[in-house]
Structures are given as C-alpha cells and as structure tokens.
C-alpha atoms as a PDB file:
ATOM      1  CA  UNK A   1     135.082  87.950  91.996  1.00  0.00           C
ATOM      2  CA  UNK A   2     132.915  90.386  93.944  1.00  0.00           C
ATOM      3  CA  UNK A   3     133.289  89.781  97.989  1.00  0.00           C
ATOM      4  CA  UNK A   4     130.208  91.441  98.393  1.00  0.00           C
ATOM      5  CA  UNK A   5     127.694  89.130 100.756  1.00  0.00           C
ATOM      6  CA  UNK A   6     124.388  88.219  99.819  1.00  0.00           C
ATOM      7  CA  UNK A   7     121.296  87.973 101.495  1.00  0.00           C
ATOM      8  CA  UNK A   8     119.005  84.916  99.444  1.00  0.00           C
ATOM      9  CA  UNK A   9     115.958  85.943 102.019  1.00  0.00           C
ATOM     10  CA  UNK A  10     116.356  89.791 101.353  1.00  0.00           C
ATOM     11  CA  UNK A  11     115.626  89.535  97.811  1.00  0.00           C
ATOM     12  CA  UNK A  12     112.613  88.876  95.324  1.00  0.00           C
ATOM     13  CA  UNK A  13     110.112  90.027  98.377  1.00  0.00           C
ATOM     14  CA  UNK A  14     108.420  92.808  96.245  1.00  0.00           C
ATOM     15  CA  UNK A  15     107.877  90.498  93.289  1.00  0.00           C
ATOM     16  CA  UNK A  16     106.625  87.867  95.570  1.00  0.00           C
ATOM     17  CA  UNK A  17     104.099  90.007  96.350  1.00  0.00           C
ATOM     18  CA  UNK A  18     103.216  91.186  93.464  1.00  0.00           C
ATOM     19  CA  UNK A  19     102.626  87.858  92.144  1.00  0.00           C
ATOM     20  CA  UNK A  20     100.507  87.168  95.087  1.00  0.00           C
ATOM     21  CA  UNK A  21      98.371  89.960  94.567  1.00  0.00           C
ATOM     22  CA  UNK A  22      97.796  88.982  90.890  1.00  0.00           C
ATOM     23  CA  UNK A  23      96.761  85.228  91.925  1.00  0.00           C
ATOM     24  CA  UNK A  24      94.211  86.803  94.185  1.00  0.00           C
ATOM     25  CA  UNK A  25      93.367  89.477  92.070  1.00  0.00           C
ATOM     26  CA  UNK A  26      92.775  86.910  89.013  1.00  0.00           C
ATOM     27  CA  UNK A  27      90.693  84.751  91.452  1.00  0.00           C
ATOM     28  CA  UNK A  28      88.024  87.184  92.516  1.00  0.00           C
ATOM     29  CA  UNK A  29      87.788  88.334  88.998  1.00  0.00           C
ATOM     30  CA  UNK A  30      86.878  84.654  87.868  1.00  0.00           C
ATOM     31  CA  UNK A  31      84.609  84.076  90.697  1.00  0.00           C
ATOM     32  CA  UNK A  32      82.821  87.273  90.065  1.00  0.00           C
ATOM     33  CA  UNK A  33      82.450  86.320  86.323  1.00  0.00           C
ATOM     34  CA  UNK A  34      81.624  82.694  87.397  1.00  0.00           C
ATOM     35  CA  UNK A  35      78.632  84.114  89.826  1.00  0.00           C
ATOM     36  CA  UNK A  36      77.079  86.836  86.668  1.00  0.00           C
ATOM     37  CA  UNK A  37      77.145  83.951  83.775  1.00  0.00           C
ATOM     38  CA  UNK A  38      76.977  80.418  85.380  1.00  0.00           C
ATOM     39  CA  UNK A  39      73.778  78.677  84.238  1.00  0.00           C
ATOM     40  CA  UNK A  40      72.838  75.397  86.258  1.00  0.00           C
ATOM     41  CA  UNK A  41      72.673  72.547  83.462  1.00  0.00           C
ATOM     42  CA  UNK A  42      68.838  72.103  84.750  1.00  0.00           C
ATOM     43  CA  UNK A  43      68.202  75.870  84.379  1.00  0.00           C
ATOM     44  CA  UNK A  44      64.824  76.603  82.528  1.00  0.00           C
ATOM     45  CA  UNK A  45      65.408  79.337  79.674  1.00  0.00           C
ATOM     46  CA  UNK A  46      63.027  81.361  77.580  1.00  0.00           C
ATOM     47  CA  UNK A  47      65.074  79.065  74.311  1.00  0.00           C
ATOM     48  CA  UNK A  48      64.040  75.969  75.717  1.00  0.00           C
ATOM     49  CA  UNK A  49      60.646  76.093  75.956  1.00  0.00           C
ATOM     50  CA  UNK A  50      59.159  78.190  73.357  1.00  0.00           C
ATOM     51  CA  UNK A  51      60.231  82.045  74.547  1.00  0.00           C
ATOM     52  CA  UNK A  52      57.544  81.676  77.674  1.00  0.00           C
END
C-alpha cells in the first residue's frame, strides 16, 4: 500500500468546472434557439390564413 495522503477536496476541481461551464454554455444556447424559433400556439401565419 501507498502511504501517500490524499486530499478528497483538492481533486476533480478543473472538471467541476468544466462541467459547469458546459451546463451554462448548453443553457444559453437553448434559450437563444428557444427566443429565434418559438411560435406562440395563437400566432397568426401566412399558412393559416390563405398566404395574406
């Protein structure tokens, strides 16, 4: 066995964070695609009433 000490709360920070930053990265990207193509469901279109 190795009598080398470890730290649990020195490790795993960097991929923590990377993590995190995906998460928020993935969010803003959804949002941002959510704002450019979300149609309310009372929306009036040109297909709905005769292209006018």
């Amino acid at each position: 066995m190795s009598s080398d000490r470890v730290n649990p709360s020195a490790h795993g920070w960097g991929v923590a964070a990377f993590i995190i930053a995906l998460a928020i990265i993935a969010n803003v990207t959804a949002y941002s695609i959510h704002q450019a193509t979300y149609l309310k469901p009372d929306a009036k279109t040109g297909a709905t009433h005769g292209g006018k």
